[in-house]
Protein backbone atom coordinates (compact mmCIF):
# COMPACT_ATOMS: atom_id res chain seq x y z
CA UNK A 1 78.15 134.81 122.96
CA UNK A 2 78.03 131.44 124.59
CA UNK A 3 80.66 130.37 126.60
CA UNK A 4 82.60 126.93 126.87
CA UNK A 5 84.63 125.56 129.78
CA UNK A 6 85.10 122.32 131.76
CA UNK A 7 84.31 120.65 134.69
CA UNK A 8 85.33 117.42 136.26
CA UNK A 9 83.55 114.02 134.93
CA UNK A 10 81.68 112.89 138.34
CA UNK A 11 80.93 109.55 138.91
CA UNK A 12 77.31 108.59 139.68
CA UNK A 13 77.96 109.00 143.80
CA UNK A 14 79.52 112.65 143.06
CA UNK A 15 76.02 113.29 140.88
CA UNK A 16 74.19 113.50 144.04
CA UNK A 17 77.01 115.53 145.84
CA UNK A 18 75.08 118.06 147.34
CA UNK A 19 75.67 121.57 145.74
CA UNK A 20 79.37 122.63 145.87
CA UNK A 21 80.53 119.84 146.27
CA UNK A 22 84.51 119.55 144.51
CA UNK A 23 84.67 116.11 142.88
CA UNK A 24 88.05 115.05 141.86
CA UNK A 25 89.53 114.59 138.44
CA UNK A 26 88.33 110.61 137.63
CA UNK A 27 88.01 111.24 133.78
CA UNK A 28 88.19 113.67 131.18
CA UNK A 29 86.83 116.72 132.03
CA UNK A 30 83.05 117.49 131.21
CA UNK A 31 82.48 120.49 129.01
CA UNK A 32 80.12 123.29 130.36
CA UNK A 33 78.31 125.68 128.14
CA UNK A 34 76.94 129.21 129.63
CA UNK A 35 73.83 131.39 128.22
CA UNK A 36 71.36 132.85 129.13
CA UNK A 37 68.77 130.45 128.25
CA UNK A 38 68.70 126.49 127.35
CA UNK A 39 65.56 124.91 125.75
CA UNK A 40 65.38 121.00 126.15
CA UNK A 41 63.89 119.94 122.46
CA UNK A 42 64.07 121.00 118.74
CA UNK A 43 60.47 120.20 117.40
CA UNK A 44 58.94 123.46 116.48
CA UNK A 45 57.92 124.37 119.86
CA UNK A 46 62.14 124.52 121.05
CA UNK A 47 63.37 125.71 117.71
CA UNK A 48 60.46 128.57 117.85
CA UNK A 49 61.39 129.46 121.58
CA UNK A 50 65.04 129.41 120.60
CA UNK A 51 64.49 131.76 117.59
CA UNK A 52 62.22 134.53 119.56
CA UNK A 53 65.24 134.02 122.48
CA UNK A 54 67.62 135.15 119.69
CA UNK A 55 65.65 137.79 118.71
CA UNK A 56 65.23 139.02 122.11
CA UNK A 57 69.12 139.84 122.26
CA UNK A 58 70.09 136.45 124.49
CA UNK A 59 72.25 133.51 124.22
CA UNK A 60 70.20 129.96 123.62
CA UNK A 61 71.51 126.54 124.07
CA UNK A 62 69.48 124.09 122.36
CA UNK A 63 69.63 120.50 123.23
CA UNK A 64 68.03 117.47 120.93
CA UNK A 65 68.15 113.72 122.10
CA UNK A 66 67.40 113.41 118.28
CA UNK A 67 69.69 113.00 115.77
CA UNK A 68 67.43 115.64 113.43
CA UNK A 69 65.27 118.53 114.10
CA UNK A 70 61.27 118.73 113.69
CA UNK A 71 60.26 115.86 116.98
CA UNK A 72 57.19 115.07 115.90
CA UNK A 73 57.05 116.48 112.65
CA UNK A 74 59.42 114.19 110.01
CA UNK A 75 59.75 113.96 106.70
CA UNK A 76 61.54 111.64 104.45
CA UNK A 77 62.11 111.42 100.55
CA UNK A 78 61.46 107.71 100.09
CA UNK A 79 63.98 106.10 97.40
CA UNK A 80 60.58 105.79 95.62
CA UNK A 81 60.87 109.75 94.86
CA UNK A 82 58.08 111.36 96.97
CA UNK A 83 58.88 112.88 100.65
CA UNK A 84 56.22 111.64 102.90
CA UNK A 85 55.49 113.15 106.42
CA UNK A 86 55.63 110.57 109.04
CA UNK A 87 54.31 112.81 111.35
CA UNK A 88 52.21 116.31 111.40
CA UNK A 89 51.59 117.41 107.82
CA UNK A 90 49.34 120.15 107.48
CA UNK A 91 48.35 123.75 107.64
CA UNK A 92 45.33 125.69 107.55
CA UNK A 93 44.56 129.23 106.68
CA UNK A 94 43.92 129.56 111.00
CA UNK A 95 47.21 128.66 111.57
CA UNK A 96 48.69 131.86 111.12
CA UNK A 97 52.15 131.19 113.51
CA UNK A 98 53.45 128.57 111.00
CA UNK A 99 52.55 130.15 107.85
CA UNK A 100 54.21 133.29 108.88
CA UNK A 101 57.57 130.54 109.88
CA UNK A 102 57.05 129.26 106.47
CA UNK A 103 56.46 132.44 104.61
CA UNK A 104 59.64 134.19 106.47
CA UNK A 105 61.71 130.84 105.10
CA UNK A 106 60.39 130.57 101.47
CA UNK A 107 58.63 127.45 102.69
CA UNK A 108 56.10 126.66 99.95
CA UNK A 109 52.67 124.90 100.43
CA UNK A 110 50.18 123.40 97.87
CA UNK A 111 46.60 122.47 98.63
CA UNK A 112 45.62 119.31 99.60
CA UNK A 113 44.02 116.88 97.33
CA UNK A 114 40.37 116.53 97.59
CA UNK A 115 38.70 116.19 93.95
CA UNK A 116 36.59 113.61 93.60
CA UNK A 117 34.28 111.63 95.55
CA UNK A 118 35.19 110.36 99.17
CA UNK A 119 34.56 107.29 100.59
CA UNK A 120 32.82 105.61 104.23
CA UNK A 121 33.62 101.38 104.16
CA UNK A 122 31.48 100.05 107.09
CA UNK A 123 31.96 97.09 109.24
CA UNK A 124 29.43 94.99 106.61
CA UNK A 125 31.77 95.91 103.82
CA UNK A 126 29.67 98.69 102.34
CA UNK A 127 30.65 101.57 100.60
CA UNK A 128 29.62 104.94 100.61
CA UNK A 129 30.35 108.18 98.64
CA UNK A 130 30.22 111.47 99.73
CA UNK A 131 31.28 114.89 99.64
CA UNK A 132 32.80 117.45 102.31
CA UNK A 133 33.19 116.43 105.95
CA UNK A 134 30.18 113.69 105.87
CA UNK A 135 27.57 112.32 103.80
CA UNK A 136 24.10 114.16 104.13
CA UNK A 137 22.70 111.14 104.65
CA UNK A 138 23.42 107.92 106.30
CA UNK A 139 23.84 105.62 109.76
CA UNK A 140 23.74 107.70 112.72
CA UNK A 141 24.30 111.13 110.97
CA UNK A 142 21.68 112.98 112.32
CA UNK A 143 22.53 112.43 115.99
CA UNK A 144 26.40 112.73 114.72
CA UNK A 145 25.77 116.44 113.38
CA UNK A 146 23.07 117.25 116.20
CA UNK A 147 25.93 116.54 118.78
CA UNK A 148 28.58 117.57 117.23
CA UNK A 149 26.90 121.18 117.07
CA UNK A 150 26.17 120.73 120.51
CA UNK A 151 30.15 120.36 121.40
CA UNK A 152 30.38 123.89 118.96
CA UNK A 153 27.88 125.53 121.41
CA UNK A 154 29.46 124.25 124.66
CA UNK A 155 33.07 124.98 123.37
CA UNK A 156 31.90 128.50 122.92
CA UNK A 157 32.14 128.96 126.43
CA UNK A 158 35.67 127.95 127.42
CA UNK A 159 37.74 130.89 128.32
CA UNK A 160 40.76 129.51 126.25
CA UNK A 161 43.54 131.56 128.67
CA UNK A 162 42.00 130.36 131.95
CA UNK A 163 40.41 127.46 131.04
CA UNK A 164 39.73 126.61 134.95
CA UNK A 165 37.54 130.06 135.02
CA UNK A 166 35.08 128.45 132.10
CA UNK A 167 31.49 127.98 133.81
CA UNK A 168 31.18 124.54 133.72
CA UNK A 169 34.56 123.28 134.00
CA UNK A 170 34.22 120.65 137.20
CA UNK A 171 31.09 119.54 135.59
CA UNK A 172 32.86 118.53 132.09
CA UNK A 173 36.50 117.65 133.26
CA UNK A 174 34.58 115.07 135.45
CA UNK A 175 33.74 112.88 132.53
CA UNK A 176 34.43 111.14 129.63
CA UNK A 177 33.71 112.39 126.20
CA UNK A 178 32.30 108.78 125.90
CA UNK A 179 30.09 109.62 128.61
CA UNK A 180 28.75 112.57 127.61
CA UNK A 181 28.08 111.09 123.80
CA UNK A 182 26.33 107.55 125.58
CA UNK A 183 24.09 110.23 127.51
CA UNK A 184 22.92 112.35 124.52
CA UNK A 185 22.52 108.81 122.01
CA UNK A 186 21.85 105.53 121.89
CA UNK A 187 22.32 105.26 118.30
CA UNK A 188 25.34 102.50 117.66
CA UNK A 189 26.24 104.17 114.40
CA UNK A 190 26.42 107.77 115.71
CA UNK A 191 28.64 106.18 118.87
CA UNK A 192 30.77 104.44 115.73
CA UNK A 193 30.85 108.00 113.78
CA UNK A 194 31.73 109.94 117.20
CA UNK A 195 34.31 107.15 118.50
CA UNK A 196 36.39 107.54 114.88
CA UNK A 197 36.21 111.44 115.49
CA UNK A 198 38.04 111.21 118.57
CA UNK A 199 40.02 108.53 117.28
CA UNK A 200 41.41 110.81 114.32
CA UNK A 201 41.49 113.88 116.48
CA UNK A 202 43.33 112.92 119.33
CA UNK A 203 44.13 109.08 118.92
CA UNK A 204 42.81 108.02 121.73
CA UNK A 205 39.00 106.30 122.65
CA UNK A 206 36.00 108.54 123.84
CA UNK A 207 36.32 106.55 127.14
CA UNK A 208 39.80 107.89 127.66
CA UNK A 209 39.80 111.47 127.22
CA UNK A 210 38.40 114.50 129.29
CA UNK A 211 34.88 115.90 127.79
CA UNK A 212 36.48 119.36 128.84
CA UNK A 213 39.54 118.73 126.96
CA UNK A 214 37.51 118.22 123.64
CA UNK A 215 35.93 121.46 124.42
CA UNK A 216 39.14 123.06 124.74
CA UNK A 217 40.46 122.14 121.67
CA UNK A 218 37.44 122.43 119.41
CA UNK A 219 37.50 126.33 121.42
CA UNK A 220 41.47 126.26 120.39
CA UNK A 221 40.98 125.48 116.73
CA UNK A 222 38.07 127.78 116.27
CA UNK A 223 35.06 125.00 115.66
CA UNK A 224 34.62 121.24 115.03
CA UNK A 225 34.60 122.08 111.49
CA UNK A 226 38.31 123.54 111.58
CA UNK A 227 39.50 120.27 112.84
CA UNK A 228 37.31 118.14 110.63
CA UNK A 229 37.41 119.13 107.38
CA UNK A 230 39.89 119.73 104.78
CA UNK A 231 39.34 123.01 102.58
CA UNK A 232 40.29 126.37 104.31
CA UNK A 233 40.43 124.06 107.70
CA UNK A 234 42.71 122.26 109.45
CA UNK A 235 43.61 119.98 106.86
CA UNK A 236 43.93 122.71 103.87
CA UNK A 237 47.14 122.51 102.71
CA UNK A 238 50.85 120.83 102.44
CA UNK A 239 54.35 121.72 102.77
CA UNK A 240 56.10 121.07 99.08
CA UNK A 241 59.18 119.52 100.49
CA UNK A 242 57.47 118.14 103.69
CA UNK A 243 56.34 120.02 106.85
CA UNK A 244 59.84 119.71 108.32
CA UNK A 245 61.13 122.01 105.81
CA UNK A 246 60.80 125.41 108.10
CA UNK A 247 61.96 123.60 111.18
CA UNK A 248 64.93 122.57 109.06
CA UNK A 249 65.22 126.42 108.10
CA UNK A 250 64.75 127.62 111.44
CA UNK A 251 67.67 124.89 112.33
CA UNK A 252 70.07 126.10 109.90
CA UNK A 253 69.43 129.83 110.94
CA UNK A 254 70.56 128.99 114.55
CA UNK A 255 74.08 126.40 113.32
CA UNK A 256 76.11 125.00 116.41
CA UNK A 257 73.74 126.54 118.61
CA UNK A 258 71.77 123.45 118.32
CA UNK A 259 73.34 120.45 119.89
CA UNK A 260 71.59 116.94 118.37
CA UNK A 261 72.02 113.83 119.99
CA UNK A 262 71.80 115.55 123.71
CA UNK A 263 69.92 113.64 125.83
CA UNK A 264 69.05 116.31 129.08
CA UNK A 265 68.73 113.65 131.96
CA UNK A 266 68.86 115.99 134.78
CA UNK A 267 68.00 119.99 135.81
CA UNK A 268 68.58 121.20 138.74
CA UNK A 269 66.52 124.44 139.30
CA UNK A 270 65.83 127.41 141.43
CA UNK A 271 64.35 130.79 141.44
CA UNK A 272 67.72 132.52 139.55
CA UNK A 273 68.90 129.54 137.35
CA UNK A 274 69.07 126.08 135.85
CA UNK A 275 72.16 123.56 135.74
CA UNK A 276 71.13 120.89 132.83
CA UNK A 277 73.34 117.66 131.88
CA UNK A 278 72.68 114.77 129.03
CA UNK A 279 73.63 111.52 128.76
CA UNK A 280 76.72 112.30 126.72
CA UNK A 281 78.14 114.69 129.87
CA UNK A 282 77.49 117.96 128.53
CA UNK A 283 76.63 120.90 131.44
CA UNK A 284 74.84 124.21 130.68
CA UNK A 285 74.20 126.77 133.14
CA UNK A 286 71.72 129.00 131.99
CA UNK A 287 69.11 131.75 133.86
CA UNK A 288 66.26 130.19 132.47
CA UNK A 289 65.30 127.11 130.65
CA UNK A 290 62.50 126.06 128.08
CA UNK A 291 61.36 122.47 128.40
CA UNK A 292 59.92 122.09 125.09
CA UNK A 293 59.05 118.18 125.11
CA UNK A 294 56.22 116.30 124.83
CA UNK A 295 54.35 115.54 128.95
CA UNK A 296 55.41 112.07 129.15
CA UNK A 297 58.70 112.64 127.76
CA UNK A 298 60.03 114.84 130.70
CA UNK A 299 59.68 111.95 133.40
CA UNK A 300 62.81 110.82 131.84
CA UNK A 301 64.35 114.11 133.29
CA UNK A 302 65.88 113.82 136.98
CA UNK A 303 64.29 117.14 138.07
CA UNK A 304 66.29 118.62 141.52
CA UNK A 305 64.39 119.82 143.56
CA UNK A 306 61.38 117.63 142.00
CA UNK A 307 59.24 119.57 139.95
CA UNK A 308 55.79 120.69 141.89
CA UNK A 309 52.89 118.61 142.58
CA UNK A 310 50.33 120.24 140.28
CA UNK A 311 52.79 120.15 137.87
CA UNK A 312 53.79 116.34 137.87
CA UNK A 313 50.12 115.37 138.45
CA UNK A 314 49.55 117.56 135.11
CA UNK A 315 52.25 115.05 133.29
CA UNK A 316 50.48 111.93 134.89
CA UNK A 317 46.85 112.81 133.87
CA UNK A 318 48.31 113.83 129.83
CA UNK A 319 49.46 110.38 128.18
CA UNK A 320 50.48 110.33 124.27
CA UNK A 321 48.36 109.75 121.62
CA UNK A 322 48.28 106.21 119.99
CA UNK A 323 48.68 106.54 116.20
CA UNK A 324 50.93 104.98 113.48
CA UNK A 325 50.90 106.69 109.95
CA UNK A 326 51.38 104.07 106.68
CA UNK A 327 52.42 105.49 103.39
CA UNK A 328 51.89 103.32 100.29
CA UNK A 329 53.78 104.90 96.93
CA UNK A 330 52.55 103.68 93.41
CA UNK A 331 53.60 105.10 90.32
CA UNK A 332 50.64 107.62 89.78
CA UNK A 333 47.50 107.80 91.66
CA UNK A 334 45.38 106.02 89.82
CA UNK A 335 42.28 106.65 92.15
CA UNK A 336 41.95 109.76 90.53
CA UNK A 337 40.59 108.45 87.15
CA UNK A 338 38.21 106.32 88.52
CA UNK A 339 36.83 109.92 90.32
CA UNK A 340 37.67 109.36 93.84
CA UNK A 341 39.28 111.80 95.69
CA UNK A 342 41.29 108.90 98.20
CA UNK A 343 39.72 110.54 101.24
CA UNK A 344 37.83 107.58 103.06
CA UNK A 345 36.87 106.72 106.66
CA UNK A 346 36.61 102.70 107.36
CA UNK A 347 34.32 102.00 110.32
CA UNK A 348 34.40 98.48 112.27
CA UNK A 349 37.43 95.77 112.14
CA UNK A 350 39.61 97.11 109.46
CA UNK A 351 42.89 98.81 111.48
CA UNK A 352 42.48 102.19 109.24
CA UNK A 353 40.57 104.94 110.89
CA UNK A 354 41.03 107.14 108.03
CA UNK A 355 42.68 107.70 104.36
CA UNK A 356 44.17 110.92 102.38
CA UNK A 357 45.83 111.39 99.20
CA UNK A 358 49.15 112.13 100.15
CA UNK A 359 50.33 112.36 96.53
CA UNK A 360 53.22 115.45 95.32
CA UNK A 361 51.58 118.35 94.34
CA UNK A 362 52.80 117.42 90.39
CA UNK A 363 51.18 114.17 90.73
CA UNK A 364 54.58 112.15 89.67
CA UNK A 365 53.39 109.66 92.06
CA UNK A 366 50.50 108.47 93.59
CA UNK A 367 50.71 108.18 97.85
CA UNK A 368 48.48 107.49 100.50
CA UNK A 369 48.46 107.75 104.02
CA UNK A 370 46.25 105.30 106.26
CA UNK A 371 46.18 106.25 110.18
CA UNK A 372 45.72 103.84 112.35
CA UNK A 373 44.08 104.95 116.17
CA UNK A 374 43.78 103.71 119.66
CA UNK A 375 42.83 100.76 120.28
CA UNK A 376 43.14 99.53 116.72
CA UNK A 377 47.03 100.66 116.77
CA UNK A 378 47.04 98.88 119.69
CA UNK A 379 46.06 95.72 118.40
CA UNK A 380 47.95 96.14 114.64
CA UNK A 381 51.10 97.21 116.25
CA UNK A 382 51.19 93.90 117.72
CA UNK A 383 50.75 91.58 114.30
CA UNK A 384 54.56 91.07 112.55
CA UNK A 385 55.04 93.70 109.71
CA UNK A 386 53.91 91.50 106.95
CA UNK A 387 50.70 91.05 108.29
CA UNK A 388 50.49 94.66 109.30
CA UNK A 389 51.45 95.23 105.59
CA UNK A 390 48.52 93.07 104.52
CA UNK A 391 45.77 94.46 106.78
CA UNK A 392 46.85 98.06 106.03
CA UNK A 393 46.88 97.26 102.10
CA UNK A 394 44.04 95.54 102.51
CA UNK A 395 41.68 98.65 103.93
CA UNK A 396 42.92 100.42 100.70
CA UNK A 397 41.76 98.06 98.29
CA UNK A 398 38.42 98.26 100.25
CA UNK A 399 38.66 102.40 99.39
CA UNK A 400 40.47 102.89 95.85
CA UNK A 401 40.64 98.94 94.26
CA UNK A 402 42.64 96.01 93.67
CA UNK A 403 45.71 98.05 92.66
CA UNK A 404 46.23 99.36 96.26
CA UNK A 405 47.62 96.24 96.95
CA UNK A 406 50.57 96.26 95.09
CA UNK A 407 52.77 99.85 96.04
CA UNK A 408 55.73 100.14 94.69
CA UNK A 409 56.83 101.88 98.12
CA UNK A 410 55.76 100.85 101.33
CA UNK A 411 56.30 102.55 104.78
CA UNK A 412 54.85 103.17 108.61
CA UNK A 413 55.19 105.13 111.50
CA UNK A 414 54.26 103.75 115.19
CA UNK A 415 54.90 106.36 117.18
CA UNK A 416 54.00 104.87 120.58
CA UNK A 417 57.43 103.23 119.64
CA UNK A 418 58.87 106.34 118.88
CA UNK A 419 61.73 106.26 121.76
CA UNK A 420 61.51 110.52 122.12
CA UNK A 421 57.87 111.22 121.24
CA UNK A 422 56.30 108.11 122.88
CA UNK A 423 53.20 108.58 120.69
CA UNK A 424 51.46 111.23 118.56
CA UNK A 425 50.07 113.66 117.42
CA UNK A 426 50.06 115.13 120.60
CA UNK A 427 48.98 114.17 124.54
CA UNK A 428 45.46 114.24 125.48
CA UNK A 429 44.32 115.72 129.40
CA UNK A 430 42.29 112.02 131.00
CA UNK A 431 39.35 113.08 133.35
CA UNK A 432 39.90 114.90 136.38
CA UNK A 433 43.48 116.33 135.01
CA UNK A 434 42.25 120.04 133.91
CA UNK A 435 40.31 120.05 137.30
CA UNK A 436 43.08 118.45 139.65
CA UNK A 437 45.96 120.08 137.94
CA UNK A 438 45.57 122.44 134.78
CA UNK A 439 45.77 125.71 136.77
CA UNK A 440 49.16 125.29 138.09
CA UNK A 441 50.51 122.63 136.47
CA UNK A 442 49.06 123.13 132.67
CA UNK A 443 52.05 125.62 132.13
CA UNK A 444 53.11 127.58 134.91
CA UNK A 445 56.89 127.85 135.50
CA UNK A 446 58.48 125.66 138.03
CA UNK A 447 61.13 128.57 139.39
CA UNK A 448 63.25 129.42 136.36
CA UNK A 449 62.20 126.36 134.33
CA UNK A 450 59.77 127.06 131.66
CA UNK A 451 57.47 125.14 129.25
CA UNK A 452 56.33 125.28 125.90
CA UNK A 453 55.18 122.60 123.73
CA UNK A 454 51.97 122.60 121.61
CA UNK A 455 50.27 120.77 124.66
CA UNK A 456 50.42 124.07 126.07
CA UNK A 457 48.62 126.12 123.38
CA UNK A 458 45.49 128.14 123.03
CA UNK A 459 45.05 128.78 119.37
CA UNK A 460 45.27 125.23 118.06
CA UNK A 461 46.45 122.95 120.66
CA UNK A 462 47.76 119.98 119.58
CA UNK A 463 48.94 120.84 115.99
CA UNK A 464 52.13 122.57 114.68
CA UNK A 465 50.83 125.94 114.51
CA UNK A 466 50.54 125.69 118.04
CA UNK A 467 54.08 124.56 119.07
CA UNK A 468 55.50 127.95 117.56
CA UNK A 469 53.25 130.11 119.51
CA UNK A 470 54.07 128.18 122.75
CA UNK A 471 57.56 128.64 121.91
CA UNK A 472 56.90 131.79 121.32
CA UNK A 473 55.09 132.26 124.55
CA UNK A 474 57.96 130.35 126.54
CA UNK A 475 60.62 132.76 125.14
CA UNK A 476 58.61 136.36 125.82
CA UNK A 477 57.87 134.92 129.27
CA UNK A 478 62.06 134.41 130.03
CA UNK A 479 62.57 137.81 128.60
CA UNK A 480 60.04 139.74 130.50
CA UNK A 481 61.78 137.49 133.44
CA UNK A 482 65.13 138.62 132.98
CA UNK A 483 64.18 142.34 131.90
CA UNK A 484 62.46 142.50 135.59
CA UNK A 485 65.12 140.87 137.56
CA UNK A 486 67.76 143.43 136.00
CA UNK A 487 69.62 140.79 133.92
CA UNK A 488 69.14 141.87 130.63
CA UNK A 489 71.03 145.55 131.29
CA UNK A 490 73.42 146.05 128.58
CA UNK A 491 71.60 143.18 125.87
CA UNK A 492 70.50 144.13 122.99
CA UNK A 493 66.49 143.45 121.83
């Protein structure tokens, strides 16, 4: 079991005592938890780490700066009725680690809405219907579909466990994915179609984001079409009482185990153990720790001995996502009617990138969700929230009608404000970071510190399905760890 005792508060000078140092008594003493492991984070990536630790026969400390579980996965139930998911959402048939979580919980899913026509608004105010991942025809979609099969072909050959062994990896980690889609087009429209693709996938611009890392994560995900479309892909299904529900599950499972409102601020490591401490003056000594947290998040972490070059230069070359998520509630989803299905993409000015129908699976309400990307987060973030309001109800007039502009229900998401996550979905690898760093520093463990987090995935990077197998990962790698260095003797798998 885990074990609590105390130590002496220290004052900040007696922090940086060196090791063994005996601080006096200058406050009440500072309770220390023992286990055998700690994860740092309870999005799925920590709780799935702490789980297969538990499973494994060892004691887990879990600490959350959060006062909830699920990081960036949260859902709410607005007072409007509906629970909307203010962060990750969805599950495909692919995504087989979280609907085995889900199915092991009773965690139900429905499929997502998609009867009905969908809907492209240009920058001239246009509209156009479609059906399935793009219209057949239209501005720039040949190029978009010629290149886009091109990124299927290339992605083929990433070896998705060594990604630094892939034949062409200098070559493509050198540039841009704006680079690389300027060299193959000069078509404006298919730049516009390709731009919103990245924008939606891993809110950020083409200019921003390794060509290899798109590679990667089109390799992760199985094909372009798994991340782009909505039936039997990426996008097929939702949770029925939000996507938080098996994290929640998972949470409950583990009790006072989990520690929320833990802030880690510092871990000292070595070969044969970790020392962590939060803000609030809690101490666990563990054998092994899992740093489940998103890249930019662990610079807030006082690391002693500082953690190893390739592995900070991984952190500074994999910056957050920008995205905020806007749910409008009406009383039914009156879209339907009028045969659209609420899916829509909005090219040019407007600050939506893109538009689902978010409604219950009972259709007691009517809900969509606008995201809003990049550099158009960038710049809405910045208006007050009336006039975010406006612009945001505004796109959705342009896609289902007048009505969309008055919701009963009204609420968004910017996560770059998010104080823990820092942005969303996930963080994206800049050019030159697989190259300079992703050997070493993608996920290798720093001494007894390990790390999980869906940022270090191979089957479907980036999304929830790939937190749990990281955590997963993190947890099998501490257990082989310990089973080799003797310390499990006498635990029971």
């Amino acid at each position: 079991m885990m074990r609590s005792q105390t130590e002496p508060e220290q004052t900040g000078s007696e922090q940086n005592a060196p090791e063994g140092h005996a601080p006096g008594r200058h406050g009440p003493p500072t309770p220390v938890v023992t286990a055998d492991a700690v994860v740092v984070g309870a999005g799925y990536a920590g709780l799935s780490a702490a789980l297969r630790l538990r499973e494994h026969g060892l004691d887990v400390v879990v600490l959350e700066a959060a006062s909830r579980v699920g990081g960036r996965v949260l859902s709410e139930e607005r007072p409007s009725g509906p629970v909307v998911d203010h962060g990750g959402q969805w599950v495909g048939p692919t995504q087989k680690h979280l609907l085995a979580l889900a199915a092991r919980f009773g965690c139900r899913t429905f499929p997502t809405w998609e009867t009905g026509q969908h809907i492209e608004v240009w920058h001239d105010g246009s509209r156009v219907g479609y059906a399935g991942a793009a219209p057949a025809d239209g501005p720039g979609i040949a190029d978009y579909l010629r290149i886009t099969a091109l990124l299927d072909e290339l992605a083929l050959t990433v070896d998705i466990e060594r990604p630094w062994l892939t034949p062409r990896f200098a070559e493509w980690d050198g540039q841009s994915a704006g680079t690389f889609f300027r060299a193959q087009s000069t078509d404006p429209d298919t730049l516009v179609r390709l731009a919103l693709a990245v924008q939606g996938v891993w809110c950020a611009e083409p200019r921003e984001i390794s060509l290899f890392h798109v590679l990667f994560y089109i390799r992760a995900a199985g094909s372009y079409e798994q991340l782009m479309e909505t039936r039997d892909c990426a996008q097929d299904r939702r949770f029925t009482e939000g996507a938080a529900a098996p994290a929640r599950a998972v949470a409950a499972m583990l009790g006072d185990r989990i520690r929320l409102g833990e802030q880690v601020c510092a871990v000292r490591w070595h070969g044969s153990g970790v020392r962590v401490r939060t803000t609030v003056g809690t101490v666990v000594e563990a054998r092994r720790a899992v740093v489940a947290l998103p890249p930019p998040a662990t610079r807030s972490i006082a690391f002693s001995p500082a953690l190893p070059e390739p592995r900070s230069g991984w952190i500074a070359h994999s910056p957050m996502g920008r995205v905020a998520k806007v749910h409008a509630v009406y009383p039914e989803p009156f879209w339907r009617a009028d045969g659209l299905s609420g899916i829509a993409t909005l090219y040019g000015s407007p600050p939506v990138g893109v538009v689902f129908d978010n409604s219950p699976e009972d259709g007691s309400a009517g809900v969509l969700v606008a995201f809003v990307y990049g550099d158009r987060a960038d710049a809405w973030a910045g208006l007050d929230q009336e006039r975010r309001r406006t612009a945001v109800l505004e796109s959705l007039r342009a896609v289902v009608g007048g009505r969309a502009l008055r919701p009963a229900d009204y609420t968004e998401k910017l996560w770059a404000g998010d104080v823990f996550a820092g942005g969303g979905y996930a963080a994206y690898v800049t050019p030159g970071g697989w190259g300079g760093y992703g050997e070493h520093g993608w996920r290798e463990p720093a001494g007894a510190v390990h790390w999980a987090g869906t940022e270090t995935a191979t089957v479907w990077n980036g999304y929830i399905d790939g937190a749990v197998s990281s955590g997963y990962r993190a947890a099998d790698e501490i257990a082989a760890a310990l089973a080799a260095s003797g310390a499990l003797a006498g635990k029971h798998g």
